[in-house]
Protein backbone atom coordinates (compact mmCIF):
# COMPACT_ATOMS: atom_id res chain seq x y z
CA UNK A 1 -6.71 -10.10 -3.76
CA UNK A 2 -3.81 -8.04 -4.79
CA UNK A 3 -0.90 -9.75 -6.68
CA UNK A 4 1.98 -11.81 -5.89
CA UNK A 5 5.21 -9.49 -5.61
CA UNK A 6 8.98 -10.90 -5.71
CA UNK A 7 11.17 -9.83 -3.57
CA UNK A 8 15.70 -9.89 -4.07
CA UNK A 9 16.81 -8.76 -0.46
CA UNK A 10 20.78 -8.17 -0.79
CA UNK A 11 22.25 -8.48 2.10
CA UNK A 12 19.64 -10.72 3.63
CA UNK A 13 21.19 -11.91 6.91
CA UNK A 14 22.20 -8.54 8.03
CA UNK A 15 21.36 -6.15 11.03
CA UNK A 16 19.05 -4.71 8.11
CA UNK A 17 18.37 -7.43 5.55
CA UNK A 18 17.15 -10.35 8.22
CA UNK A 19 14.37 -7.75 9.59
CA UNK A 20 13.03 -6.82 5.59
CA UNK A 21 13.07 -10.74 4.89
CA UNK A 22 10.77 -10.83 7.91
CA UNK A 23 8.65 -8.13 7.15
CA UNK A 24 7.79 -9.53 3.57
CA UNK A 25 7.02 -12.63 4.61
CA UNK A 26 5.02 -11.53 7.35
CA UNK A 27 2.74 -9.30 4.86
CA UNK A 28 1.88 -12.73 3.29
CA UNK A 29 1.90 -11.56 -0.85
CA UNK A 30 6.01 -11.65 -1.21
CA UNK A 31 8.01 -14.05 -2.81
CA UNK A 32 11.18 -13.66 -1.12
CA UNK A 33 14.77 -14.90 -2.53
CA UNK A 34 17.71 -13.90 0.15
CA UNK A 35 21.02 -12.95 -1.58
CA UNK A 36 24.28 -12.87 1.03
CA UNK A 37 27.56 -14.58 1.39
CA UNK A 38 26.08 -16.76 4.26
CA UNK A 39 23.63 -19.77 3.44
CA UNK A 40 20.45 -19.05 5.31
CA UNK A 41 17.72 -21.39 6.02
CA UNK A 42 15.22 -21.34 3.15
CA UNK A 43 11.28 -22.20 4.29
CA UNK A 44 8.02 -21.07 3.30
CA UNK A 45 8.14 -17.96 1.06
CA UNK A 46 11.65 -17.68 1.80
CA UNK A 47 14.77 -18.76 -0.45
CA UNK A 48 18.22 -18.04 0.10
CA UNK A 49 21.28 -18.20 -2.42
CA UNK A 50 24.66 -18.32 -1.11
CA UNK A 51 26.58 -15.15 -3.62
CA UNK A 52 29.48 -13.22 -4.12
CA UNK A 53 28.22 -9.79 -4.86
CA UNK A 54 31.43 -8.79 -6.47
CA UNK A 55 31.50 -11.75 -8.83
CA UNK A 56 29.77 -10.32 -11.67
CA UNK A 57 29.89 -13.37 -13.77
CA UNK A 58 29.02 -15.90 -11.25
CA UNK A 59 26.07 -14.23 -9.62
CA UNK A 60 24.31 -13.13 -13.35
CA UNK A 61 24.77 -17.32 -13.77
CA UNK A 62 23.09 -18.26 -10.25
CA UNK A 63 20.34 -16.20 -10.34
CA UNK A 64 17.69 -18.04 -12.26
CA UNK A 65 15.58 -17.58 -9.61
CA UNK A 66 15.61 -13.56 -9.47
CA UNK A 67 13.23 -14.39 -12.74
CA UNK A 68 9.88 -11.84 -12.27
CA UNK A 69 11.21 -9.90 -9.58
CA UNK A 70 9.16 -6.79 -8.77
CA UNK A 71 11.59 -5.27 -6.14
CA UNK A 72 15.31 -5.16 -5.29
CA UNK A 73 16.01 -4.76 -1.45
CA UNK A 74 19.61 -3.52 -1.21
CA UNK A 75 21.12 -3.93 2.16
CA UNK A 76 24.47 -5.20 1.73
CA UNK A 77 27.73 -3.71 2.54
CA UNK A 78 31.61 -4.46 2.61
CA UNK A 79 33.53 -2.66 5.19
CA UNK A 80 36.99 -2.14 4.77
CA UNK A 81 39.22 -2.12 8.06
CA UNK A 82 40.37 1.16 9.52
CA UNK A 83 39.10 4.53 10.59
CA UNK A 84 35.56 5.49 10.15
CA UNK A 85 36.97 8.30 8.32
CA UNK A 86 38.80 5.97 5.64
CA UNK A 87 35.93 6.18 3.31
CA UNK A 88 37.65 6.06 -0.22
CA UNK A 89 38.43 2.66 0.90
CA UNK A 90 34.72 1.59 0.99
CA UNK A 91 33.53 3.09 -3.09
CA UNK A 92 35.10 0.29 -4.99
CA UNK A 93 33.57 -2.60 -3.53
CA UNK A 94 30.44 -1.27 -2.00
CA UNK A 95 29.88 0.01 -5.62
CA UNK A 96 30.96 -3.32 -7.49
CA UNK A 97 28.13 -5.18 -5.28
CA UNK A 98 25.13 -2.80 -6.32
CA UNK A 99 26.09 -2.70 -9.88
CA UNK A 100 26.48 -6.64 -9.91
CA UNK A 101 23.26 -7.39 -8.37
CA UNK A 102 20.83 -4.42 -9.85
CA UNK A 103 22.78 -5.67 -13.43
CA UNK A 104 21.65 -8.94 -12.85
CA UNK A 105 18.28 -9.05 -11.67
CA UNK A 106 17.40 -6.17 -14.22
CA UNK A 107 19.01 -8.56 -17.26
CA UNK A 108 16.69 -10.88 -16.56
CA UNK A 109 13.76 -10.03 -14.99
CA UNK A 110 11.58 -7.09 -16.86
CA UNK A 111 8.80 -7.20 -14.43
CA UNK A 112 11.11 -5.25 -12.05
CA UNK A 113 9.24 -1.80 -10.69
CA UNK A 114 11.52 -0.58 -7.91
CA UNK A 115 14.95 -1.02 -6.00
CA UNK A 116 14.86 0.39 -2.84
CA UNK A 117 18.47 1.61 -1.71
CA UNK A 118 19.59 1.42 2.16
CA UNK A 119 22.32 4.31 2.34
CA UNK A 120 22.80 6.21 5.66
CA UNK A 121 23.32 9.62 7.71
CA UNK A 122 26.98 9.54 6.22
CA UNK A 123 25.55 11.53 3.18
CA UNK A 124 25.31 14.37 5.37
CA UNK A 125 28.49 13.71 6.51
CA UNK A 126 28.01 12.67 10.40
CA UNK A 127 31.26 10.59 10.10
CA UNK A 128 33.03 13.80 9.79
CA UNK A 129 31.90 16.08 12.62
CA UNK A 130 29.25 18.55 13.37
CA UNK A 131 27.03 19.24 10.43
CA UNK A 132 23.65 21.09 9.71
CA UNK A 133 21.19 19.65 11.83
CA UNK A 134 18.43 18.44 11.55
CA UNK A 135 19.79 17.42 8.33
CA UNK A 136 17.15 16.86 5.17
CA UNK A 137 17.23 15.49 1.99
CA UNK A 138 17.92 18.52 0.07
CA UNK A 139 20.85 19.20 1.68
CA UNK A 140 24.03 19.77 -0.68
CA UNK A 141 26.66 16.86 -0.19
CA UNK A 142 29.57 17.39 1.56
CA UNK A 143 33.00 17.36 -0.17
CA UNK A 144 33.68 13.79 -1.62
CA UNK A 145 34.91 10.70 -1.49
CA UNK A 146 31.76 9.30 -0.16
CA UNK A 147 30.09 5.83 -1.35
CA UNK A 148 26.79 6.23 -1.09
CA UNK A 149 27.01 9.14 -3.57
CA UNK A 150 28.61 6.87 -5.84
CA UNK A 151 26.07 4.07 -5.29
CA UNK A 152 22.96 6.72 -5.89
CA UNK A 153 24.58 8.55 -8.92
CA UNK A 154 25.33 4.94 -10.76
CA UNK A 155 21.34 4.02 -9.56
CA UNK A 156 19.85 7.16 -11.30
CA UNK A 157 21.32 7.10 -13.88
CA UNK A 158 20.86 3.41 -14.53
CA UNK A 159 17.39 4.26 -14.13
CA UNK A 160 16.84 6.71 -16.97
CA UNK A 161 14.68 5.59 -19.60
CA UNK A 162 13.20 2.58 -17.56
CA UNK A 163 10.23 1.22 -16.37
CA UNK A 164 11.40 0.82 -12.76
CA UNK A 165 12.48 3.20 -10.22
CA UNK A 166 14.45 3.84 -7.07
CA UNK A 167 13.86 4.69 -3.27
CA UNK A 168 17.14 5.80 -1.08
CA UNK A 169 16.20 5.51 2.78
CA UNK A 170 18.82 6.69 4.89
CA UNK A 171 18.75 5.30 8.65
CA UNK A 172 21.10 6.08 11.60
CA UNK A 173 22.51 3.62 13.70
CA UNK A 174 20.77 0.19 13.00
CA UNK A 175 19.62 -1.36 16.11
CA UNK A 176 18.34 -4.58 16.23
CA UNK A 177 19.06 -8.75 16.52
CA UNK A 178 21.48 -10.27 13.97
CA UNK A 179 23.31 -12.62 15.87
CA UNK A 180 26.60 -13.14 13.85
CA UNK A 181 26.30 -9.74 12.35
CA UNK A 182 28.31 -7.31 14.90
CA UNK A 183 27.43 -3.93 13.52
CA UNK A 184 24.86 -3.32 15.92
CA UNK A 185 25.39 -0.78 19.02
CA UNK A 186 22.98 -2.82 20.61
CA UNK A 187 25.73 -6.07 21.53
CA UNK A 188 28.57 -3.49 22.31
CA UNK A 189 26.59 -2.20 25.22
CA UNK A 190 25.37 -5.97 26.20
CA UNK A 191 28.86 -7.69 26.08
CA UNK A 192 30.37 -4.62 27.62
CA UNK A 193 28.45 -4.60 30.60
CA UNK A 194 28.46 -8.06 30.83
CA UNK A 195 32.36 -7.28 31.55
CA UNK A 196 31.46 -4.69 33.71
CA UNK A 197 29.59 -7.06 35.72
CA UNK A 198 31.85 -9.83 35.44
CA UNK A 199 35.11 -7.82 36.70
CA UNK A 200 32.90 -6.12 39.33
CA UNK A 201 32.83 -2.53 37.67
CA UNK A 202 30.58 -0.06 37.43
CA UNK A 203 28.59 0.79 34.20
CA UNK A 204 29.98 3.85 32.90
CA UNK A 205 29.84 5.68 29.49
CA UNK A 206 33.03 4.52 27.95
CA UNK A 207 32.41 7.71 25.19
CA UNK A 208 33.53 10.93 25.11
CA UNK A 209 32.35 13.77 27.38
CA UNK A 210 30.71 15.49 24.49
CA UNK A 211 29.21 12.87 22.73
CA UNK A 212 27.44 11.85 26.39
CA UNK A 213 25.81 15.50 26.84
CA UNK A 214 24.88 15.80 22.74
CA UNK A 215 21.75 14.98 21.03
CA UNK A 216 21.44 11.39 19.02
CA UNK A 217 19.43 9.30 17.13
CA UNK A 218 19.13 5.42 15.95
CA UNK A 219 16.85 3.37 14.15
CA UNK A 220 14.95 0.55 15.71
CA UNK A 221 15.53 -2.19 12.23
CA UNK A 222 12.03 -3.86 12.67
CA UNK A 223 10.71 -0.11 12.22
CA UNK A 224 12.88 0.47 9.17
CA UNK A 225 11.68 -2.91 7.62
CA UNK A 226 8.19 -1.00 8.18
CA UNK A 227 9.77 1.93 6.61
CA UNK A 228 10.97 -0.05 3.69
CA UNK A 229 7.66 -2.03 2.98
CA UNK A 230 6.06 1.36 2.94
CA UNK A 231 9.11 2.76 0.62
CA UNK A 232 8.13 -0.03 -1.89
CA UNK A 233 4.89 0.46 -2.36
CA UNK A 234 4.17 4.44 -2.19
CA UNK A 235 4.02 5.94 -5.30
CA UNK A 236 5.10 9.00 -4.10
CA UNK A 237 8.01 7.43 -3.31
CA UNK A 238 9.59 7.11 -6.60
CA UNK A 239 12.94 8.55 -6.95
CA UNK A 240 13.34 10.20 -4.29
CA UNK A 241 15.20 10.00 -0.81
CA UNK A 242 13.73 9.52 2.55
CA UNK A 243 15.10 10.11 6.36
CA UNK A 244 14.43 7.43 8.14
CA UNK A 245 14.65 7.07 12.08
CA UNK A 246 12.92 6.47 14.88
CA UNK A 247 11.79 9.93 14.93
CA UNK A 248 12.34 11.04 18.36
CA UNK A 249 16.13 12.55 19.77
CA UNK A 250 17.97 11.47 23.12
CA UNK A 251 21.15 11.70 24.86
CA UNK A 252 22.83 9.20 25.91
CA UNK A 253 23.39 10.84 29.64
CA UNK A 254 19.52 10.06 30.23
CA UNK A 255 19.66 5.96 28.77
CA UNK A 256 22.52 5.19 30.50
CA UNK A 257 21.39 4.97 33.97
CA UNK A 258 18.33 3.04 32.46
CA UNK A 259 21.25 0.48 31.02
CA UNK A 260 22.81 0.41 34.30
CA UNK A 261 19.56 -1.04 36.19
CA UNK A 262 18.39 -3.18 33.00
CA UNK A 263 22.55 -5.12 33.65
CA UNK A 264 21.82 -4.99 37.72
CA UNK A 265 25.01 -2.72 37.60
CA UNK A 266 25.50 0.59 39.45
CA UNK A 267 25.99 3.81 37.49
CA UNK A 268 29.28 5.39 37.84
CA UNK A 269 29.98 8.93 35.47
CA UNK A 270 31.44 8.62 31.99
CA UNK A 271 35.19 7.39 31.54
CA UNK A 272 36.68 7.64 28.10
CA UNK A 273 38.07 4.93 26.86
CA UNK A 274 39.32 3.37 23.65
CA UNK A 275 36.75 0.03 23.53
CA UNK A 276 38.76 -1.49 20.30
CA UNK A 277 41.88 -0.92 22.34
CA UNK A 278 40.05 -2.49 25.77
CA UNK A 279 38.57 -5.45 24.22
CA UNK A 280 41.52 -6.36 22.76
CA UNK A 281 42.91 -8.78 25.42
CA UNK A 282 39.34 -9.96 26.33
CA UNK A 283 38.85 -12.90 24.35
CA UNK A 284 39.42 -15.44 27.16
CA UNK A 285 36.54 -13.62 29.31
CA UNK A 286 34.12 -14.36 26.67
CA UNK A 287 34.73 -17.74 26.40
CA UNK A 288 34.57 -17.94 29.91
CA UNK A 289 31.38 -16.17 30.33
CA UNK A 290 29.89 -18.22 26.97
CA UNK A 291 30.73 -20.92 28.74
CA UNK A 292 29.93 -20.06 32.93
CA UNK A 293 26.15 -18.65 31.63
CA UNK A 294 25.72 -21.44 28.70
CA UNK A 295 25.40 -18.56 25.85
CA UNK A 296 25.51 -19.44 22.49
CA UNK A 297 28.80 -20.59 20.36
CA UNK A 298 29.10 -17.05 18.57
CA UNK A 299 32.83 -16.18 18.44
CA UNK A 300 34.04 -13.19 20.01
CA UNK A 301 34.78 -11.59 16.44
CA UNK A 302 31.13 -11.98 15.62
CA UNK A 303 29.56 -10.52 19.11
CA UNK A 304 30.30 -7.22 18.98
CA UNK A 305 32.26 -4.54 16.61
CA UNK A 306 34.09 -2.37 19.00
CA UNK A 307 35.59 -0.02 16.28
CA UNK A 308 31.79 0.80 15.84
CA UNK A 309 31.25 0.81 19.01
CA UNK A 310 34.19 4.04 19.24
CA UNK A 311 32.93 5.96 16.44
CA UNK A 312 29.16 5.87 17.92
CA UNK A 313 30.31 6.84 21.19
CA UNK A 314 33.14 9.29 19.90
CA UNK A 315 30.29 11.78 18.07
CA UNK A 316 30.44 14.66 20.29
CA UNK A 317 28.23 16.50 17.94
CA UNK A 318 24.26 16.56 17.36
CA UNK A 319 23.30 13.66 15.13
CA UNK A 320 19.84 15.20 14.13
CA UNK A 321 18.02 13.51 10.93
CA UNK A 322 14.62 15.83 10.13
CA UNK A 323 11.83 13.20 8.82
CA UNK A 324 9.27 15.66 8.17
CA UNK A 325 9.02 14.44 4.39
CA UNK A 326 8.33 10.45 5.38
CA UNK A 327 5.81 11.36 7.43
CA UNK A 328 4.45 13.60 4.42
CA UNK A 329 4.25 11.06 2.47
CA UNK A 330 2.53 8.36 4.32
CA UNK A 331 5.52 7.07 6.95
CA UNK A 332 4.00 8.03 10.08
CA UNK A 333 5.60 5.40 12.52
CA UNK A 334 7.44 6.10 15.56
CA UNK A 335 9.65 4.16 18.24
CA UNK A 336 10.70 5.01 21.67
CA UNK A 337 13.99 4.85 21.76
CA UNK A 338 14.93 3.92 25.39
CA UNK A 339 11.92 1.43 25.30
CA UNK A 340 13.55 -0.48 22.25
CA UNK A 341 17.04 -0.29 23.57
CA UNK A 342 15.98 -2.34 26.56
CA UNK A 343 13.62 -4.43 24.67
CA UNK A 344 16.67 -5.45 22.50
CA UNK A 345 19.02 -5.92 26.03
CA UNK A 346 15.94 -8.37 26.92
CA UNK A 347 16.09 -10.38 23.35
CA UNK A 348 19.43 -10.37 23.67
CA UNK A 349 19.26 -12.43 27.00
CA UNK A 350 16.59 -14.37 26.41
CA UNK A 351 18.24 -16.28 23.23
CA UNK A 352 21.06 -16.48 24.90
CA UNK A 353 23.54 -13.98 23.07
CA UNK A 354 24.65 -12.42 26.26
CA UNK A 355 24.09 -13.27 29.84
């Protein structure tokens, strides 16, 4: 039988983190410890620790329990409000929490063989505009500031000389259920045709034109919690940086008819619109429909991030990730994306997150 490993997952209640916590313990040979700034509910293989990443001190002090770990799970991340495009904003603290927790769990536990790194398509620079596509790992950076390249220069060259190594997986556009955990695309479409519905509109594409008619790509998060078991364990995998999505390409002109029926709405062409600006005034018709359908308490702060929601639906540019080299190397997984979009809607519903 093959040995116990111990798992840190940073960032373990997130749109990521909750769905690698999940996968461990499903594979039945983890130990897993759950860091995040939420207190989640321990059972079974499962412990979580209440931290502040960017409290150096305090978390080295807290994290007795980090003893033997074998792998480091980092999924956190800080955003700082503005524009997508404010990047610089994001180095310092995004930074300060990788350094804190790899630090601390390296201090103390020398059984440690790999951290796996979750990064993202910003390394190519899809925040920015068009870029080469289908982008690959060997492509040069773009010009800088840009955290992740930060985040992987500090992890490789904290890693020189050691016995453990690193994995970067970069995903695009996280989709899956995190209640409480807005950045997901999946609850911007729910709760805004739930709107739709409720104020008798139409569903229409509230992107613009462009970014209807170009090609796209997201990342189903149980799949990438496949993707990141897989990342831990190859061998091949050491050092080195891996695409990861759900390796097929749509537009969103083609799902959003689909959406339409899934919400019992009719279909009406695309209307650009500024979501953050639109939802602004809309807290009252959440509470109302939280209340009129019996949803759950979640705030309308935690439902849905609609500046998120913009900057997916404001890419009028191919967003093309090439994941030739995953499937090289042993990754051969692949998810429908249409299929998992309206098996999400459905989840969604049926615990009672939107109506």
């Amino acid at each position: 039988m093959p040995s116990r490993k111990k798992a840190i997952v940073v960032g373990a209640l997130g749109v990521i983190g909750r769905y690698i916590v999940e996968r461990l313990a499903e594979a039945g040979d983890w130990e897993i410890i759950g860091l995040s700034r939420r207190q989640g509910p321990s059972a079974g293989a499962v412990r979580y620790l209440s931290v502040d990443l960017l409290d150096g001190r305090d978390l080295a002090s807290r994290l007795a329990e980090c003893r033997d770990a074998t792998h480091i799970f980092y999924a956190a991340f800080q955003a700082v409000p503005g524009h997508a495009s404010g990047y610089a904003a994001n180095i310092a603290p995004n930074l300060g929490m990788l350094v804190n927790a790899v630090s601390a769990v390296e201090a103390m536990s020398p059984a440690l063989e790999r951290v796996v790194l979750v990064t993202g398509t910003k390394t190519y620079g899809v925040h920015m505009g068009p870029y080469k596509t289908p982008a690959r790992e060997s492509d040069p950076r773009h010009m800088p500031p840009n955290y992740y390249f930060n985040q992987v220069d500090w992890l490789t060259d904290r890693q020189k000389g050691k016995g453990w190594d690193w994995v970067e997986l970069r995903p695009q556009t996280l989709c899956g259920f995190a209640p409480g955990t807005p950045m997901s695309i999946v609850p911007v479409i729910g709760v805004y045709a739930a709107f739709c519905r409720e104020l008798g509109l139409p569903l229409r594409f509230p992107g613009k034109p462009g970014a209807y008619e170009a090609i796209y790509q997201v990342t189903d998060s149980a799949h990438f919690a496949d993707a990141c078991l897989w990342a831990a364990l190859e061998p091949r995998c050491a050092n080195q940086a891996y695409n990861i999505t759900n390796g097929d390409y749509f537009r969103w002109r083609h799902l959003w008819p689909a959406f339409a029926d899934f919400f019992g709405l009719p279909y009406a062409p695309p209307q650009t619109i500024s979501l953050t600006q639109m939802m602004a005034d809309k807290q009252d018709l959440w509470d109302a429909l939280v209340a009129k359908h019996g949803l759950q308490p979640y705030s309308f702060a935690e439902i849905a991030a609609w500046p998120f929601g913009d900057y997916v639906f404001g890419a009028d540019w191919d967003v093309m990730s090439n994941v030739t080299k995953a499937r090289q190397h042993g990754f051969h997984a692949v998810i429908d994306s249409e299929e998992m979009f309206l098996r999400l809607f459905q989840r969604f519903r049926d615990e009672k997150i939107i109506p």
